[in-house]
PDB file of N, CA and C in Angstrom:
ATOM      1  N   UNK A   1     151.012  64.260-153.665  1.00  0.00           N
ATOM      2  CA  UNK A   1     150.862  62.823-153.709  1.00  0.00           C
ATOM      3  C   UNK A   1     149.628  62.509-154.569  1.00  0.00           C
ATOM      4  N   UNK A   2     149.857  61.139-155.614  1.00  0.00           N
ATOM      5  CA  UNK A   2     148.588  61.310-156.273  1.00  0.00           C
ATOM      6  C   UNK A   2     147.746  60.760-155.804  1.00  0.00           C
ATOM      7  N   UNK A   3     146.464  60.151-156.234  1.00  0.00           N
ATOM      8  CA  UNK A   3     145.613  59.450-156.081  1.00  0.00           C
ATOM      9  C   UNK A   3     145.888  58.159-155.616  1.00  0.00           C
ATOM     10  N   UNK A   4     146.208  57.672-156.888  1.00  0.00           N
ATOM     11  CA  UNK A   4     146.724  56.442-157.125  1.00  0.00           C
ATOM     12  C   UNK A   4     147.600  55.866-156.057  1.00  0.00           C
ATOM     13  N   UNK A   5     148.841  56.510-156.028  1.00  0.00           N
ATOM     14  CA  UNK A   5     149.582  56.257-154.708  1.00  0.00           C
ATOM     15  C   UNK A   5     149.107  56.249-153.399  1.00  0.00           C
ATOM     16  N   UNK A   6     147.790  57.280-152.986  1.00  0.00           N
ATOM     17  CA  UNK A   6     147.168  57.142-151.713  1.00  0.00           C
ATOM     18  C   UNK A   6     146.424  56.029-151.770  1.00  0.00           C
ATOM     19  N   UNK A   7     145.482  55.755-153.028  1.00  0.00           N
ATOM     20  CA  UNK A   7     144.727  54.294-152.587  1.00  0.00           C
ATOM     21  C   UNK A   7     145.836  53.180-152.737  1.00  0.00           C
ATOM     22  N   UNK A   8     147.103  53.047-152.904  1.00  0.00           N
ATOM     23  CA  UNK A   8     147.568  51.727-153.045  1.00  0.00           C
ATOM     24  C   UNK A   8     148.177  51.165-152.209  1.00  0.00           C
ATOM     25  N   UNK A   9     148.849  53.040-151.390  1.00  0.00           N
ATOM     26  CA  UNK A   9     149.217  52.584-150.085  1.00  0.00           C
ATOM     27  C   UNK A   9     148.116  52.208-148.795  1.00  0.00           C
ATOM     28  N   UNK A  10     146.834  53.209-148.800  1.00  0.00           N
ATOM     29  CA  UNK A  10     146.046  52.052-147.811  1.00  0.00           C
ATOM     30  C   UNK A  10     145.678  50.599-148.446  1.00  0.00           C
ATOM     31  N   UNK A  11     145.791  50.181-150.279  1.00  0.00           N
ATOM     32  CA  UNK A  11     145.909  48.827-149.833  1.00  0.00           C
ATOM     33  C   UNK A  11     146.447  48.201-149.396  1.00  0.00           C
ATOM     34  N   UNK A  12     148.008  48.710-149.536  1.00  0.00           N
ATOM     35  CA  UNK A  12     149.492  48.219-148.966  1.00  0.00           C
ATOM     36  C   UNK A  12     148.720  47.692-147.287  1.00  0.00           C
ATOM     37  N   UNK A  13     148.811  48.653-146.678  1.00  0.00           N
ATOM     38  CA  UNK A  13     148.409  48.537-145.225  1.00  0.00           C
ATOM     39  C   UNK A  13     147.525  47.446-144.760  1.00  0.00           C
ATOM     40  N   UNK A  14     146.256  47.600-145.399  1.00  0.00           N
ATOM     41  CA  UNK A  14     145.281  46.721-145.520  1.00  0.00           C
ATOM     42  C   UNK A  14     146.051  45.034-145.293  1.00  0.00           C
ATOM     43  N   UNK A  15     146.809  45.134-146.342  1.00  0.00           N
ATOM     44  CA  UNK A  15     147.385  44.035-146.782  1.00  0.00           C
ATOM     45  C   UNK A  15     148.256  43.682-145.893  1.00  0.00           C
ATOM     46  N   UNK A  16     149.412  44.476-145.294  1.00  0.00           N
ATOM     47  CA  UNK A  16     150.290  44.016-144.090  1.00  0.00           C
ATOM     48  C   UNK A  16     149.448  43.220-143.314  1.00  0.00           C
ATOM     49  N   UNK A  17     148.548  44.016-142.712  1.00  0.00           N
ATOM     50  CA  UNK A  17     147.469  43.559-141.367  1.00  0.00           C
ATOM     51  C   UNK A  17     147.511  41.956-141.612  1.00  0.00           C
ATOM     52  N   UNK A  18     146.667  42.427-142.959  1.00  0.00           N
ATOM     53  CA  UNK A  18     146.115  40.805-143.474  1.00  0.00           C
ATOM     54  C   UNK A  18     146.998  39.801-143.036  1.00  0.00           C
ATOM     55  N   UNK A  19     148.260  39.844-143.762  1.00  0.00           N
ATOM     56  CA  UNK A  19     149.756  38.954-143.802  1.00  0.00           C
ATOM     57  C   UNK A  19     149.598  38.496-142.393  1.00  0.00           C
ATOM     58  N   UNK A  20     149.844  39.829-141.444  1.00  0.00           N
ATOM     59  CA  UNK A  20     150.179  39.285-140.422  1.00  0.00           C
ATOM     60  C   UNK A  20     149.161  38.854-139.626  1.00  0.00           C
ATOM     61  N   UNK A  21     148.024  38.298-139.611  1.00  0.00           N
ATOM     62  CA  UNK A  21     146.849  38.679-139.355  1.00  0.00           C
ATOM     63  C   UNK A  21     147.017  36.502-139.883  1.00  0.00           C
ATOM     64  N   UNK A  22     146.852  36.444-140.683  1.00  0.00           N
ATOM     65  CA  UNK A  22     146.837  34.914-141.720  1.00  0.00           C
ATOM     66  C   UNK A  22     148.033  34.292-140.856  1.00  0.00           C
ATOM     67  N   UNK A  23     149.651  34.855-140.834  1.00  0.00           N
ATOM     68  CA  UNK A  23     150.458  34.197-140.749  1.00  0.00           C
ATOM     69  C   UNK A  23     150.051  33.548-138.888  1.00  0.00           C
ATOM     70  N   UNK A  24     149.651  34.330-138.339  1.00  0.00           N
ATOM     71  CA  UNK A  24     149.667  34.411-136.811  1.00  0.00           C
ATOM     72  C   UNK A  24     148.404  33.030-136.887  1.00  0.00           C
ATOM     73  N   UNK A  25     147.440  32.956-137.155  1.00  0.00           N
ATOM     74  CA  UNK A  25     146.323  31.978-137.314  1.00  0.00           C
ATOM     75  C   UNK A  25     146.830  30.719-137.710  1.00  0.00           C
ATOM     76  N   UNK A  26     148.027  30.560-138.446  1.00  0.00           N
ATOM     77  CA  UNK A  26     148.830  29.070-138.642  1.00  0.00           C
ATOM     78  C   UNK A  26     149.006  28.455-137.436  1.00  0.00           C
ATOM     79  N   UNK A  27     148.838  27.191-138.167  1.00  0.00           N
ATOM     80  CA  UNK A  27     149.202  26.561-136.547  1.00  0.00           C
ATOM     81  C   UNK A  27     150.836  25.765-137.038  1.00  0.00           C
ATOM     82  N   UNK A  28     151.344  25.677-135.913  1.00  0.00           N
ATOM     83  CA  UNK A  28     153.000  25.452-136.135  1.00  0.00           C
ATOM     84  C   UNK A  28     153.484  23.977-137.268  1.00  0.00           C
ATOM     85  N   UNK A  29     154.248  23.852-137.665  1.00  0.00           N
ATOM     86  CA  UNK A  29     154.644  22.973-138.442  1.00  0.00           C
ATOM     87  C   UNK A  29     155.657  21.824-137.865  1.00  0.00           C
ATOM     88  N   UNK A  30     156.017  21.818-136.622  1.00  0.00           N
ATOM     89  CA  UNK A  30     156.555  20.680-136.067  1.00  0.00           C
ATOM     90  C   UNK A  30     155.204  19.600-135.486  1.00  0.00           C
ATOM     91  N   UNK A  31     155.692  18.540-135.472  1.00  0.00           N
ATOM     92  CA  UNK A  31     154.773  17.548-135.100  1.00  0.00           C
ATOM     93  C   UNK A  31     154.672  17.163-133.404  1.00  0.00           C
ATOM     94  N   UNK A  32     156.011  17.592-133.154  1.00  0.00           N
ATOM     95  CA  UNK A  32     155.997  16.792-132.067  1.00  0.00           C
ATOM     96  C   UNK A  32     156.537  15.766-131.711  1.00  0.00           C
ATOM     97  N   UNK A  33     156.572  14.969-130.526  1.00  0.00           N
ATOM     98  CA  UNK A  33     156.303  13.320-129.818  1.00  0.00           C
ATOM     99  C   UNK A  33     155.150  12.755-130.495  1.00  0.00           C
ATOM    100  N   UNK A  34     154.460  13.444-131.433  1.00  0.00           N
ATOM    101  CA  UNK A  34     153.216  12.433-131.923  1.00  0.00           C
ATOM    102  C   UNK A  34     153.671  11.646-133.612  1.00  0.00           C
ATOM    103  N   UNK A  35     155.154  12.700-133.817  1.00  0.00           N
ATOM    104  CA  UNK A  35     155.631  12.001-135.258  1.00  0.00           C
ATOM    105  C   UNK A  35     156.442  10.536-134.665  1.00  0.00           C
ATOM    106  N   UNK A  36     156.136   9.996-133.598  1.00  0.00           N
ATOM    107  CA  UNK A  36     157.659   9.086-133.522  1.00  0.00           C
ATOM    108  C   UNK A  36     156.458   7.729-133.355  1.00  0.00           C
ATOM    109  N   UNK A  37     155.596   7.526-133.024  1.00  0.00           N
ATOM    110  CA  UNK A  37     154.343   6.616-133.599  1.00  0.00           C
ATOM    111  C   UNK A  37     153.715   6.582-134.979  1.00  0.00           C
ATOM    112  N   UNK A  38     154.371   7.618-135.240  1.00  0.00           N
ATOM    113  CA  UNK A  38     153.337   7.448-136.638  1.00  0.00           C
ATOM    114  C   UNK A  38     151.633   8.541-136.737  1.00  0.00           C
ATOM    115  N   UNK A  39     151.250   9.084-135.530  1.00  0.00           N
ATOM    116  CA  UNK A  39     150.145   9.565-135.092  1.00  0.00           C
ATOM    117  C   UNK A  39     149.788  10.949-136.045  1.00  0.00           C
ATOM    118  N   UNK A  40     151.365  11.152-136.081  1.00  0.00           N
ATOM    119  CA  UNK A  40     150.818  12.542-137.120  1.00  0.00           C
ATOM    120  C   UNK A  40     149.735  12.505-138.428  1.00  0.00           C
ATOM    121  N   UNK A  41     150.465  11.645-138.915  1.00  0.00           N
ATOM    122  CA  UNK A  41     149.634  11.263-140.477  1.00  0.00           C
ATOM    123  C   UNK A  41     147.756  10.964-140.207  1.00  0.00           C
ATOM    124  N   UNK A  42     147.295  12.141-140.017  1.00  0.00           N
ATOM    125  CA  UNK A  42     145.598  11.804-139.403  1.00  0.00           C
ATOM    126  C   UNK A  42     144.566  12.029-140.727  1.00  0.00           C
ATOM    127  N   UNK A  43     143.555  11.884-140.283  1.00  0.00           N
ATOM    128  CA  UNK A  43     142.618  12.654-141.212  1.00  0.00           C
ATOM    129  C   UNK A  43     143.173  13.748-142.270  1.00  0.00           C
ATOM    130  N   UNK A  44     143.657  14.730-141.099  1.00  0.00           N
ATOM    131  CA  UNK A  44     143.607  16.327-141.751  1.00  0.00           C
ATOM    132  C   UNK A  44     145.164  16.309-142.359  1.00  0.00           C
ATOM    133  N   UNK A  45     146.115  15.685-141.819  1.00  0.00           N
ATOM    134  CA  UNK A  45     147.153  15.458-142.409  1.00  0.00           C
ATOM    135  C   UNK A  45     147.020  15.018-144.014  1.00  0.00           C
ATOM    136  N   UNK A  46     146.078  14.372-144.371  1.00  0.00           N
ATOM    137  CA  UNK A  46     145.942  13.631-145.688  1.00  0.00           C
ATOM    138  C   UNK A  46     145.123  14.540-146.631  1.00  0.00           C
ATOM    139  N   UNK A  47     144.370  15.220-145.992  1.00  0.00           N
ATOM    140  CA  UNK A  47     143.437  16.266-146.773  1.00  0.00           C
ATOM    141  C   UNK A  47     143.796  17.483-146.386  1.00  0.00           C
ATOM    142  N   UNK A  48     144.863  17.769-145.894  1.00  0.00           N
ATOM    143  CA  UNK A  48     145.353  19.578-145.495  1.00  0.00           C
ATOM    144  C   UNK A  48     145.521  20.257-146.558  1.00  0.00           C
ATOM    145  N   UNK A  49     144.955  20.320-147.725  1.00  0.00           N
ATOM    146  CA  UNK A  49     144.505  20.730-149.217  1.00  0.00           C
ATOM    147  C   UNK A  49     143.315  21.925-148.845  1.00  0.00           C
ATOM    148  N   UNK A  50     142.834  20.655-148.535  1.00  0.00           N
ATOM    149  CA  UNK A  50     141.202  20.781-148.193  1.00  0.00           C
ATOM    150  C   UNK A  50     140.674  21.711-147.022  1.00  0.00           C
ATOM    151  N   UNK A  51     141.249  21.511-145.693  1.00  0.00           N
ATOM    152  CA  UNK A  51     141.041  21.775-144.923  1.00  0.00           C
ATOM    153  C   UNK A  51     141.099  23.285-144.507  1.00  0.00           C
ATOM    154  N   UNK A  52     140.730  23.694-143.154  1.00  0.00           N
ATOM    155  CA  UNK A  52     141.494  25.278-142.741  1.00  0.00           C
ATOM    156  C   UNK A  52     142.383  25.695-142.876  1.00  0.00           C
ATOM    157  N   UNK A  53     143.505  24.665-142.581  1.00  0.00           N
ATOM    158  CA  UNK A  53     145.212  25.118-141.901  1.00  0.00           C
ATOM    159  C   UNK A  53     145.679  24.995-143.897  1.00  0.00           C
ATOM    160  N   UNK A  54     144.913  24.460-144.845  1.00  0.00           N
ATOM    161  CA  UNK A  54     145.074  24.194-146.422  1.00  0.00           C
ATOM    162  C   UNK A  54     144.865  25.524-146.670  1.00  0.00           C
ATOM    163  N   UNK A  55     143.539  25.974-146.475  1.00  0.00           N
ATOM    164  CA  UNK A  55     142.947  27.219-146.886  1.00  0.00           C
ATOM    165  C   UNK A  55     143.867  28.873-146.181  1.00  0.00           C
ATOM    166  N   UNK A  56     144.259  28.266-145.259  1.00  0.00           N
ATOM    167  CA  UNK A  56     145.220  29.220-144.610  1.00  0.00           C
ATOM    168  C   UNK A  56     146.959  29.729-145.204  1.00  0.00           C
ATOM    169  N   UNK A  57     146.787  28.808-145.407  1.00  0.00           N
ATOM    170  CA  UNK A  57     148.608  28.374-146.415  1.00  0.00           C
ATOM    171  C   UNK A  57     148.510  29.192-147.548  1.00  0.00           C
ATOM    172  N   UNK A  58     147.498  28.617-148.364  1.00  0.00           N
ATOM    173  CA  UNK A  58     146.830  29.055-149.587  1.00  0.00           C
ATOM    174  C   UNK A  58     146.711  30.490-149.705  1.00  0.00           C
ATOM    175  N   UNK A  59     146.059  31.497-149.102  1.00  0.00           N
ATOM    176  CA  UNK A  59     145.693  32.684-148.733  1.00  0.00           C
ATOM    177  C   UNK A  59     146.707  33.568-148.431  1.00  0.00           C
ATOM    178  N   UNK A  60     147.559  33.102-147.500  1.00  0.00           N
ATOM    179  CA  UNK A  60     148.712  33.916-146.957  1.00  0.00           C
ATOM    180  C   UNK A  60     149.897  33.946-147.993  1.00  0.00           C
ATOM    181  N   UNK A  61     149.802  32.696-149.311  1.00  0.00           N
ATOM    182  CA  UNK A  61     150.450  32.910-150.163  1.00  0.00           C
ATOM    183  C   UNK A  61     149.996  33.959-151.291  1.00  0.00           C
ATOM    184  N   UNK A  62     149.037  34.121-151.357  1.00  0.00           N
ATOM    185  CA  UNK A  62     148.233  35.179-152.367  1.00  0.00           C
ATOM    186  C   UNK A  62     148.758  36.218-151.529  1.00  0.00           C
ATOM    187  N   UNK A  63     148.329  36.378-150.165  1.00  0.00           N
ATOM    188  CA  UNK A  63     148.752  37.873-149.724  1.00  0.00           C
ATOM    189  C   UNK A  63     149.744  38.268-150.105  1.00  0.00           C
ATOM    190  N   UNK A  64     150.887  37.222-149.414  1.00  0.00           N
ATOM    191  CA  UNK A  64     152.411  37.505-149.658  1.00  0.00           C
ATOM    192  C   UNK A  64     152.384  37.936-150.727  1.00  0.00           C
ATOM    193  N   UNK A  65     152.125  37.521-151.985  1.00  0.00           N
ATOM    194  CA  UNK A  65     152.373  38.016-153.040  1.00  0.00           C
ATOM    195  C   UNK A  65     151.843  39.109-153.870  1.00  0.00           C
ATOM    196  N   UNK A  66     151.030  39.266-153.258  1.00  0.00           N
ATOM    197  CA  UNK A  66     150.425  41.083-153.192  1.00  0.00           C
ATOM    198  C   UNK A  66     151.273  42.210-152.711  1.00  0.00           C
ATOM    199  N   UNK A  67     151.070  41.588-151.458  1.00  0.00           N
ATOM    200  CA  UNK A  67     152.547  42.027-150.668  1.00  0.00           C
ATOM    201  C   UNK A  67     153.820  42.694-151.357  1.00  0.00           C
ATOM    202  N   UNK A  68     154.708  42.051-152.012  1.00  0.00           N
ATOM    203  CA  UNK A  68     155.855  41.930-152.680  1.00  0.00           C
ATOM    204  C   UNK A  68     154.816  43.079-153.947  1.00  0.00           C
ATOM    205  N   UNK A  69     154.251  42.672-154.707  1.00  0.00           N
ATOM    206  CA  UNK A  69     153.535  43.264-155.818  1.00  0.00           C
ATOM    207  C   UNK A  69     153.969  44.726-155.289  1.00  0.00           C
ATOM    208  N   UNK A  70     153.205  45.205-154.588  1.00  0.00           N
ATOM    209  CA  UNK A  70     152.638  46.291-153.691  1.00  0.00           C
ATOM    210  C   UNK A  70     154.203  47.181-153.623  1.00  0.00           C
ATOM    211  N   UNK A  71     154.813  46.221-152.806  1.00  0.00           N
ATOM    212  CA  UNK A  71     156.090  47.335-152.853  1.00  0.00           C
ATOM    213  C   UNK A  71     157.036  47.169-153.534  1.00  0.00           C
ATOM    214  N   UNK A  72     157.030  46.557-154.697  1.00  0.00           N
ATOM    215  CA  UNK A  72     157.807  47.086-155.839  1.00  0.00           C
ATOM    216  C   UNK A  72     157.481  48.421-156.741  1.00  0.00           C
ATOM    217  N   UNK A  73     155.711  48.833-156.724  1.00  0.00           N
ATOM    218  CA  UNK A  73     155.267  49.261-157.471  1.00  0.00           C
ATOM    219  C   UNK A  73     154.953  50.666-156.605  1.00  0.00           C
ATOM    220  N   UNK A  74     154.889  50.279-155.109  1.00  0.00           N
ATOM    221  CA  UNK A  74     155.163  51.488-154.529  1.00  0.00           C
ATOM    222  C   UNK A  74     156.186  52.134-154.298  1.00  0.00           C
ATOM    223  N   UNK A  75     157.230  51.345-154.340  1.00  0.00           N
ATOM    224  CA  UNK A  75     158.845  51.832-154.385  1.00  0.00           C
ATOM    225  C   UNK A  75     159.695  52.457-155.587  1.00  0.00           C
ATOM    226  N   UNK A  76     158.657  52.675-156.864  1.00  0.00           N
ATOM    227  CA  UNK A  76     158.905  53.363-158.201  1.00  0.00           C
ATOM    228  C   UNK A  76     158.324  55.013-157.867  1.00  0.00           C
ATOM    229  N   UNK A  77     159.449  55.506-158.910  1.00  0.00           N
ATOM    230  CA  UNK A  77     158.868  57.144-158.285  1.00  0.00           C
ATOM    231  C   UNK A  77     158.521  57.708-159.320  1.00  0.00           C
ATOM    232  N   UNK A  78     157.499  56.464-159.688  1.00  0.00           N
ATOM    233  CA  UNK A  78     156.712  57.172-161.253  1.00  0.00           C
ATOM    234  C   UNK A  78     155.260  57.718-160.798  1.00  0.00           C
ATOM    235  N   UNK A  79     154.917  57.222-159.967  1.00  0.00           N
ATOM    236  CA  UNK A  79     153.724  57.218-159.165  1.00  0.00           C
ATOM    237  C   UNK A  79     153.298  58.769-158.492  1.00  0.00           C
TER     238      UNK A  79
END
């Protein structure tokens, strides 16, 4: 096994954790009894760009896509 392939698979790993690690820290995407007033649309609703649950979205999409990266390039048997 080479080098290369051993460090990419502990990044691989690294990286699962992460995924699942980011995805689990989301907070759910239904609203609730609070969408039928209107209540949802708050502060953080308007700036969720900005915010944690923004910065969280954001991140777990970079992973993901490391992710995918990762095992296409680990799944070649040039390596």
């Amino acid at each position: 096994m080479s080098a290369l392939r051993v460090v990419l698979t502990i990044i691989f790993i690294i990286d699962c954790l992460a995924l699942v690690v980011f995805v689990l820290m989301q907070e759910g995407k239904s609203a609730g009894l609070g969408s039928i007033s209107g209540a949802a649309e708050t502060y953080w609703g308007k700036n969720k760009g900005r915010s944690m649950e923004g910065t969280l979205v954001k991140l777990t999409k970079v992973i993901a896509a490391v992710f995918l990266i990762l095992t296409a390039v680990l799944n070649l048997n040039v390596l």
